[in-house]
PDB file of N, CA and C in Angstrom:
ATOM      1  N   UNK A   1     -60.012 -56.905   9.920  1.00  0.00           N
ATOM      2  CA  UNK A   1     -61.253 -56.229   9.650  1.00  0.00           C
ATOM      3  C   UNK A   1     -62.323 -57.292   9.410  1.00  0.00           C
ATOM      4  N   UNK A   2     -63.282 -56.884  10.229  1.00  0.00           N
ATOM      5  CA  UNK A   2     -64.601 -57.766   9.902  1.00  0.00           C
ATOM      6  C   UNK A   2     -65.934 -57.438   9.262  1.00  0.00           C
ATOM      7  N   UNK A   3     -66.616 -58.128   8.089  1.00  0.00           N
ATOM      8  CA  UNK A   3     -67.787 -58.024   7.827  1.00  0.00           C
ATOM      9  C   UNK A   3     -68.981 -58.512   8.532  1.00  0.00           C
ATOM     10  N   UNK A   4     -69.786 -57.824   9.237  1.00  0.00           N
ATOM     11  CA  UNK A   4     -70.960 -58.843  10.183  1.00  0.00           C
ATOM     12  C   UNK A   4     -72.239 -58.325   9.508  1.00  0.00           C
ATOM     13  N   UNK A   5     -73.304 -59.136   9.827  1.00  0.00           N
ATOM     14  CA  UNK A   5     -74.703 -59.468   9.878  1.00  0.00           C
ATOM     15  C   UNK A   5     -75.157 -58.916  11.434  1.00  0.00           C
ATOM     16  N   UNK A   6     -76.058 -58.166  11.614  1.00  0.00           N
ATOM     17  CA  UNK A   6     -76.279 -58.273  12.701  1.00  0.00           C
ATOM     18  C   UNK A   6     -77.839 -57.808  12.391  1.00  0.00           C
ATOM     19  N   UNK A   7     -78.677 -58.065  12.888  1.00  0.00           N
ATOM     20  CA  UNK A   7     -80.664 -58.275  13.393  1.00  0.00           C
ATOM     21  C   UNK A   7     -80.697 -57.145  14.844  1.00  0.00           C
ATOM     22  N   UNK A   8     -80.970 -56.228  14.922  1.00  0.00           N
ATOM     23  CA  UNK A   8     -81.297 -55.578  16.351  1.00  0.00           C
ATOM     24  C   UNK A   8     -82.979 -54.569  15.874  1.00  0.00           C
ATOM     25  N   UNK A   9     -83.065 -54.254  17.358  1.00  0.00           N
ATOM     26  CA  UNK A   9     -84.060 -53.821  17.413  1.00  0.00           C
ATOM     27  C   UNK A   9     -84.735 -52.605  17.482  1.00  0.00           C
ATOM     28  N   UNK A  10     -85.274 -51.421  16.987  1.00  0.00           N
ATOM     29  CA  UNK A  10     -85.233 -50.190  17.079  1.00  0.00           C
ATOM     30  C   UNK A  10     -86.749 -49.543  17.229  1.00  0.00           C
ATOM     31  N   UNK A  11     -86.674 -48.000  17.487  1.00  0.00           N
ATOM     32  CA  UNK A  11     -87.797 -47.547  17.910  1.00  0.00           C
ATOM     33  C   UNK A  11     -88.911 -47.403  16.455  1.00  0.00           C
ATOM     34  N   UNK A  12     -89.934 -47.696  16.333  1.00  0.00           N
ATOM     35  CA  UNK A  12     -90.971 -47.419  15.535  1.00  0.00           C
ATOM     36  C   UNK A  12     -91.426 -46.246  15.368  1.00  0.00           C
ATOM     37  N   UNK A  13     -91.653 -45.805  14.092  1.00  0.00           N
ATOM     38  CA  UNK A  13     -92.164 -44.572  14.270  1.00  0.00           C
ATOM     39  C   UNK A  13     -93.184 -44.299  12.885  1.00  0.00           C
ATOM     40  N   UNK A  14     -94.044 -43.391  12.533  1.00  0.00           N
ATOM     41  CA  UNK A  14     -94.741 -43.169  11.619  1.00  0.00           C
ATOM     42  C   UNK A  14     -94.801 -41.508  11.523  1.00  0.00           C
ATOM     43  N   UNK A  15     -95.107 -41.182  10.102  1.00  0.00           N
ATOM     44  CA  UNK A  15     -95.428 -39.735  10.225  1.00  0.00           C
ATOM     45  C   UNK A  15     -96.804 -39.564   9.800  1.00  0.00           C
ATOM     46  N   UNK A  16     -97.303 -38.021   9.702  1.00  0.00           N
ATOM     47  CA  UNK A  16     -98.336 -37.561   9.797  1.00  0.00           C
ATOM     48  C   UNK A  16     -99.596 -38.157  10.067  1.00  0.00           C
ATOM     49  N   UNK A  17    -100.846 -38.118   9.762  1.00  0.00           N
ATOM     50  CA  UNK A  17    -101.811 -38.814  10.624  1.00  0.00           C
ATOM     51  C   UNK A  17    -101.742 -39.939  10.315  1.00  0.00           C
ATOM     52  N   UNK A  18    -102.035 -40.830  11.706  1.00  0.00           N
ATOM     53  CA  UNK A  18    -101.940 -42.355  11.707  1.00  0.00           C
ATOM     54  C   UNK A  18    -103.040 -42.582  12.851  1.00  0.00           C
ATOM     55  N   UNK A  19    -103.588 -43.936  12.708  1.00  0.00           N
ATOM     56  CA  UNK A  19    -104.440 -44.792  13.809  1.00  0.00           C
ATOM     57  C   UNK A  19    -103.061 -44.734  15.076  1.00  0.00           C
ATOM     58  N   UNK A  20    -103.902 -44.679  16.149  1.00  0.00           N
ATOM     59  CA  UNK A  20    -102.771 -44.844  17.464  1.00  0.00           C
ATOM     60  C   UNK A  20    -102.312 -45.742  17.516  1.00  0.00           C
ATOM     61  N   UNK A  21    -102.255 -47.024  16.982  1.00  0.00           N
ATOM     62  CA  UNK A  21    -101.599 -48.171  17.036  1.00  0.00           C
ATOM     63  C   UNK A  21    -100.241 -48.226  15.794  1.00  0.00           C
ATOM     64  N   UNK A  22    -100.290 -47.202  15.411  1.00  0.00           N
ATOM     65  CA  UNK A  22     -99.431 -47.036  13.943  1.00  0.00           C
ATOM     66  C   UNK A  22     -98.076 -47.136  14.401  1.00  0.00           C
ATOM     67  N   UNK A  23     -97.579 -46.545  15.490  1.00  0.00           N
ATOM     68  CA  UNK A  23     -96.460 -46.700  15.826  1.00  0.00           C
ATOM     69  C   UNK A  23     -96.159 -47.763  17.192  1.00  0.00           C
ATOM     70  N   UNK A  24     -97.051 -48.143  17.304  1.00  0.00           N
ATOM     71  CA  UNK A  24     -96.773 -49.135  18.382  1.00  0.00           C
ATOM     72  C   UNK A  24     -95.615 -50.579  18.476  1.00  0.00           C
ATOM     73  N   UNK A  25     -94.760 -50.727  19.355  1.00  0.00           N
ATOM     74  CA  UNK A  25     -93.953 -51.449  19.681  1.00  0.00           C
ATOM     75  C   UNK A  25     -92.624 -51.137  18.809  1.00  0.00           C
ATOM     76  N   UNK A  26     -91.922 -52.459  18.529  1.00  0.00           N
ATOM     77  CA  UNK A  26     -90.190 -52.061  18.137  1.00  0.00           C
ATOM     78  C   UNK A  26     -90.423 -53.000  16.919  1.00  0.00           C
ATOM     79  N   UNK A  27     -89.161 -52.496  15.933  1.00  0.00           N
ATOM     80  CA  UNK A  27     -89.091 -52.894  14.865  1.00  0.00           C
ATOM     81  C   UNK A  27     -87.453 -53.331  14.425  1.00  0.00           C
ATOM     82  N   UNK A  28     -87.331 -54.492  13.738  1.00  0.00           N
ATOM     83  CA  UNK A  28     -86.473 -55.169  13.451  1.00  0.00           C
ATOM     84  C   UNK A  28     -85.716 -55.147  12.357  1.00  0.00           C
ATOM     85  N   UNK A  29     -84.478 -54.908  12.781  1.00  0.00           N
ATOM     86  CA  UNK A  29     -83.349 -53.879  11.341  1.00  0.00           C
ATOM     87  C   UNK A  29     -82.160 -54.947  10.923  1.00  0.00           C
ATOM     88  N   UNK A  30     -82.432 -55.477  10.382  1.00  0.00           N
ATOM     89  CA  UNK A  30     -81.060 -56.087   9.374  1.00  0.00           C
ATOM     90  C   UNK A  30     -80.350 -55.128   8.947  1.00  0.00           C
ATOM     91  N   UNK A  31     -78.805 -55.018   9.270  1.00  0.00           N
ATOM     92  CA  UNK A  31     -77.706 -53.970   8.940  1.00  0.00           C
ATOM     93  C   UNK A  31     -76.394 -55.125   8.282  1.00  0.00           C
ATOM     94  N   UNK A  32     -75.894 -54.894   7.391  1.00  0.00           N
ATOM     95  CA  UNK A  32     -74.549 -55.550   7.000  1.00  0.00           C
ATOM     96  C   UNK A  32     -73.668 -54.596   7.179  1.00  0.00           C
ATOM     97  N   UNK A  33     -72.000 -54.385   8.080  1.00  0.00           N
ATOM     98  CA  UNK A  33     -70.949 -53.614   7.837  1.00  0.00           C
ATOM     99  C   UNK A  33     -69.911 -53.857   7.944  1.00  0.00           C
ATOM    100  N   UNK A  34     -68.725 -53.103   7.917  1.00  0.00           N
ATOM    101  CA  UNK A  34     -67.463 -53.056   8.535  1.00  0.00           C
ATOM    102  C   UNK A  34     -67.590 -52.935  10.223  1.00  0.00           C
ATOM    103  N   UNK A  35     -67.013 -54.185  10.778  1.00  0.00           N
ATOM    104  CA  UNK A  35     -67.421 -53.491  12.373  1.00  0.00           C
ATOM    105  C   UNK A  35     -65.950 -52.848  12.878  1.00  0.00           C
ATOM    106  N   UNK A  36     -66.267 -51.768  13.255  1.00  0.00           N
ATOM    107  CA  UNK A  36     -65.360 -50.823  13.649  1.00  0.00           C
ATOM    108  C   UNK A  36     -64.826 -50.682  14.992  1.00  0.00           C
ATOM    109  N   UNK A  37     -66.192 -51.626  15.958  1.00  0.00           N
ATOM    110  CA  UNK A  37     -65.449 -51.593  17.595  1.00  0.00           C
ATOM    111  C   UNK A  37     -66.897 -51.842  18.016  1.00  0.00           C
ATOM    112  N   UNK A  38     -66.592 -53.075  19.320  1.00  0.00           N
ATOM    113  CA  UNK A  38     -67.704 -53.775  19.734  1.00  0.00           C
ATOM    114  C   UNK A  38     -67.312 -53.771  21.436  1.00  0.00           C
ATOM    115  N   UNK A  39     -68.162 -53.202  22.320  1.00  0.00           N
ATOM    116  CA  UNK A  39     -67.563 -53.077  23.259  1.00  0.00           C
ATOM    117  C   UNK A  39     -69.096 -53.670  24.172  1.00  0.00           C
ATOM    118  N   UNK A  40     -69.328 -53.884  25.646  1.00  0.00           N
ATOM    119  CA  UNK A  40     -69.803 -54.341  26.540  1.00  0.00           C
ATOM    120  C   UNK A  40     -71.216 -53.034  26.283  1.00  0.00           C
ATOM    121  N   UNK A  41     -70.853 -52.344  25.640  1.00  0.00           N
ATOM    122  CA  UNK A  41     -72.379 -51.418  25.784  1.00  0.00           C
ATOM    123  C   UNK A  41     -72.736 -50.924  24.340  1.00  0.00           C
ATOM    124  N   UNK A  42     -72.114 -51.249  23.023  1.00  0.00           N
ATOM    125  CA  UNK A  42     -72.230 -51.291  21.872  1.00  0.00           C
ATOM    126  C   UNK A  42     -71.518 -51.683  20.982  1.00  0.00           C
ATOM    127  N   UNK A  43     -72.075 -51.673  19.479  1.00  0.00           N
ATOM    128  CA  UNK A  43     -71.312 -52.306  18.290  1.00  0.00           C
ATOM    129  C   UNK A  43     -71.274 -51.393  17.466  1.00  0.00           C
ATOM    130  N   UNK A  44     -70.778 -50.795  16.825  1.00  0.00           N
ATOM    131  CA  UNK A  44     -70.612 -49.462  15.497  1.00  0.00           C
ATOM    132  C   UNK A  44     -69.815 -50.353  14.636  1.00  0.00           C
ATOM    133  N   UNK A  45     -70.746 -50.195  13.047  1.00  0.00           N
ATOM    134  CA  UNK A  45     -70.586 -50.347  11.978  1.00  0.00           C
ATOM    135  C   UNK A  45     -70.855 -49.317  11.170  1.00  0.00           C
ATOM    136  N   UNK A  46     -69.567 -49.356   9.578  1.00  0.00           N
ATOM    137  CA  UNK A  46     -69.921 -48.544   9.173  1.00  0.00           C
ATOM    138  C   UNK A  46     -70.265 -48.855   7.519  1.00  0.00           C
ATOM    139  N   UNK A  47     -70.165 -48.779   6.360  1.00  0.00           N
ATOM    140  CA  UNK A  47     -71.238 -48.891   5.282  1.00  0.00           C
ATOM    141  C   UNK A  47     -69.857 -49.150   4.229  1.00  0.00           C
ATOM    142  N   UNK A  48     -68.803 -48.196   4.483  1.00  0.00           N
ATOM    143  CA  UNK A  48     -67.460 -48.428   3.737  1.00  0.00           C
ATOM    144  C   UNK A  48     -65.946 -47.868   4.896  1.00  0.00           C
ATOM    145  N   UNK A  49     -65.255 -48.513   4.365  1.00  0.00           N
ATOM    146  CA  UNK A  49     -64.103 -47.854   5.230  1.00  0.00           C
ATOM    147  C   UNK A  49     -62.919 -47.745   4.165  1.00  0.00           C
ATOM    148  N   UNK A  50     -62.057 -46.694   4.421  1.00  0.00           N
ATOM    149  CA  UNK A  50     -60.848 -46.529   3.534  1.00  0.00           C
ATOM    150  C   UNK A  50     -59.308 -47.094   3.715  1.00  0.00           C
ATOM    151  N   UNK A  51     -58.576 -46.507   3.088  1.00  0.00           N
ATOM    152  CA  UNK A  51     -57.364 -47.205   3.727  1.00  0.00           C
ATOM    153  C   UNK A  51     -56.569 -46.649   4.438  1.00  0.00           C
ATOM    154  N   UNK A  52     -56.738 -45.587   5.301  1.00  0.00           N
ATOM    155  CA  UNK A  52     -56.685 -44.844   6.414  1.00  0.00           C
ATOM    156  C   UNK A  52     -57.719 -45.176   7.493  1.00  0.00           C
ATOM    157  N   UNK A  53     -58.399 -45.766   7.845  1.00  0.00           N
ATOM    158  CA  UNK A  53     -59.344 -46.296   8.599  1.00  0.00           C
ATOM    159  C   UNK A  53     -60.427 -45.725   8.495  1.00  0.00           C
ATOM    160  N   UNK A  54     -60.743 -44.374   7.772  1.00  0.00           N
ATOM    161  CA  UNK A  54     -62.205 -43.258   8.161  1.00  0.00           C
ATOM    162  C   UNK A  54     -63.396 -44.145   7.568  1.00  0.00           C
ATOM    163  N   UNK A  55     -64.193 -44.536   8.061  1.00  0.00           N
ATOM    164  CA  UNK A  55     -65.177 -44.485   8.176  1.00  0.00           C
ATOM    165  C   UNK A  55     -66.849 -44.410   7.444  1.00  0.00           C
ATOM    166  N   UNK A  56     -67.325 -44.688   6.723  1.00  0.00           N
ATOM    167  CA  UNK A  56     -68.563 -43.706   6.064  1.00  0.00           C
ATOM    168  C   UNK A  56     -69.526 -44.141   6.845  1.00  0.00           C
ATOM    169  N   UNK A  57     -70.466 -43.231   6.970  1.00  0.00           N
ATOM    170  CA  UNK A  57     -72.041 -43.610   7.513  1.00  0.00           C
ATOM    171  C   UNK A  57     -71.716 -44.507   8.536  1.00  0.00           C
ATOM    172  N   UNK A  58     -71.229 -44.132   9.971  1.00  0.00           N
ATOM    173  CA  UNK A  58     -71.032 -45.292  10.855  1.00  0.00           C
ATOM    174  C   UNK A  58     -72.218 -45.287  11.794  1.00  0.00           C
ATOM    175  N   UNK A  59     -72.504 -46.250  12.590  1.00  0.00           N
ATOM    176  CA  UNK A  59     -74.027 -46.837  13.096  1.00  0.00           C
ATOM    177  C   UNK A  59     -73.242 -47.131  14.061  1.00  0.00           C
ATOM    178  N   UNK A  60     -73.841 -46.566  15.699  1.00  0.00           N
ATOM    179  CA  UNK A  60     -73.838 -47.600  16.589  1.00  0.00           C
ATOM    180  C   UNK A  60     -74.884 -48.097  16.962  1.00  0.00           C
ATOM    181  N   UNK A  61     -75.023 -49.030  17.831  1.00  0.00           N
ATOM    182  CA  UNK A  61     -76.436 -49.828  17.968  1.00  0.00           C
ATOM    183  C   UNK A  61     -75.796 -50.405  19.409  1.00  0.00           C
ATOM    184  N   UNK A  62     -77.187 -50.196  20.158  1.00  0.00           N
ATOM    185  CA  UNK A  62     -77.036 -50.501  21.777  1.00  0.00           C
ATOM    186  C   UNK A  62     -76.673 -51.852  21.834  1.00  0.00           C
ATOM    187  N   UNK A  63     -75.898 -52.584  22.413  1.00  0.00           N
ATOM    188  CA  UNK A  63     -75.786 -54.344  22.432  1.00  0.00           C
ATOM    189  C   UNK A  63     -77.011 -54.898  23.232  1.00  0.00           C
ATOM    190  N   UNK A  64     -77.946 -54.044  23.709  1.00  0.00           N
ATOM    191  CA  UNK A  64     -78.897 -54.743  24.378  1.00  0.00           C
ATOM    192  C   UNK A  64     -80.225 -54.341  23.271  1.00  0.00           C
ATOM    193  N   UNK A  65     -79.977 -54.198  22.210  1.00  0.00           N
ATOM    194  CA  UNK A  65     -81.000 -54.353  21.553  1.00  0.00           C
ATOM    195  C   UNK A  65     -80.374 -55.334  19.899  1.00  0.00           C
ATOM    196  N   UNK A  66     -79.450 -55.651  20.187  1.00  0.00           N
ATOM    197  CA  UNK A  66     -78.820 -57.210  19.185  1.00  0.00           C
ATOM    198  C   UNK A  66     -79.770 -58.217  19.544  1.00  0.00           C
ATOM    199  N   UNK A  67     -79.947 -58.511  18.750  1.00  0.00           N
ATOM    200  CA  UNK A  67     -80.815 -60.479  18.464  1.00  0.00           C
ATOM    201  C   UNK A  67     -80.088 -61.080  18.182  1.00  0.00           C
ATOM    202  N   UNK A  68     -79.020 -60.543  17.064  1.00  0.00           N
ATOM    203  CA  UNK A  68     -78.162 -61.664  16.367  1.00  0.00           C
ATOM    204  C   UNK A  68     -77.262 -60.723  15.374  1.00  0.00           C
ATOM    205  N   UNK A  69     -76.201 -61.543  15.641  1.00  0.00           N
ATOM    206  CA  UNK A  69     -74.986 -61.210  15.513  1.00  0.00           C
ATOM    207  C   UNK A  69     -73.780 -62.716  14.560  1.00  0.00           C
ATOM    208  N   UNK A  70     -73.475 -61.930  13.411  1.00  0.00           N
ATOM    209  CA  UNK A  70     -72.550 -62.774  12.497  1.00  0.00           C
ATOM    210  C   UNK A  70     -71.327 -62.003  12.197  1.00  0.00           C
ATOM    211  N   UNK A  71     -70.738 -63.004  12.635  1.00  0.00           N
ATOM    212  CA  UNK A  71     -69.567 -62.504  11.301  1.00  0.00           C
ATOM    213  C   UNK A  71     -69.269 -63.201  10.109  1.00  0.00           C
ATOM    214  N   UNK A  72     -69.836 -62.572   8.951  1.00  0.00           N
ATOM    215  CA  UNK A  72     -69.934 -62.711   7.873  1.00  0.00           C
ATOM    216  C   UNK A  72     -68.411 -63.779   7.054  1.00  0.00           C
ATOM    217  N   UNK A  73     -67.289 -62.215   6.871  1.00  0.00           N
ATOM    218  CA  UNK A  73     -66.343 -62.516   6.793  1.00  0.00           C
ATOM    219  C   UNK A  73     -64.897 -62.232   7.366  1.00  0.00           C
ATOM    220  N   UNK A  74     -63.651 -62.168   7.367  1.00  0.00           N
ATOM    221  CA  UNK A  74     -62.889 -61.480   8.022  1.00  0.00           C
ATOM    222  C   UNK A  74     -61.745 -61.553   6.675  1.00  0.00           C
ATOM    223  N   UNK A  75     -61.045 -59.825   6.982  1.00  0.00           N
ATOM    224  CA  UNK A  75     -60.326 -59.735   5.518  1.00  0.00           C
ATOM    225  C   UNK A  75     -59.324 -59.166   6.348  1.00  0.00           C
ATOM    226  N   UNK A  76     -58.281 -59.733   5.884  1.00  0.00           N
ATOM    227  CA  UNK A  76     -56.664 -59.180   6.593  1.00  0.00           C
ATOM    228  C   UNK A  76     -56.441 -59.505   8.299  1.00  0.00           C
ATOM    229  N   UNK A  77     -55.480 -58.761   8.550  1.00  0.00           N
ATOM    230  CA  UNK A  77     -55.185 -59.524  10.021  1.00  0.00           C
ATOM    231  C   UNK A  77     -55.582 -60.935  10.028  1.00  0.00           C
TER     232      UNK A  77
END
């Protein structure tokens, strides 16, 4: 099991009235997790995992919107 760092990039958004430039371009998300499975078209992390493998709050994130990518730490195996 691995702990990673990963920096990617996501859609911007604002609510109720805003200048038109309010939501303009992409915005940059620092996430820390358990990575759960990293494949050629994404990475899913999740926030806690048990000792049955499930999961909490799991995230995938497109690999073409990664900047950067760590692995933090690695625990077992």
């Amino acid at each position: 099991m691995k702990i990673v760092y990963v920096e990617w990039l996501d859609a911007a958004s604002a609510r109720g009235w805003n200048g038109s430039k309010a939501a303009n371009g992409l915005i940059l998300i620092r996430s820390v997790g358990f990575l759960i499975e990293k494949t050629k078209h994404f990475m899913a992390i999740s926030t806690s995992q048990n000792q049955q493998d499930n999961c909490l709050d799991p995230l995938s994130i497109p690999r073409n919107a990664i900047k950067k990518y760590k692995v933090l730490k690695t625990i077992g195996d």
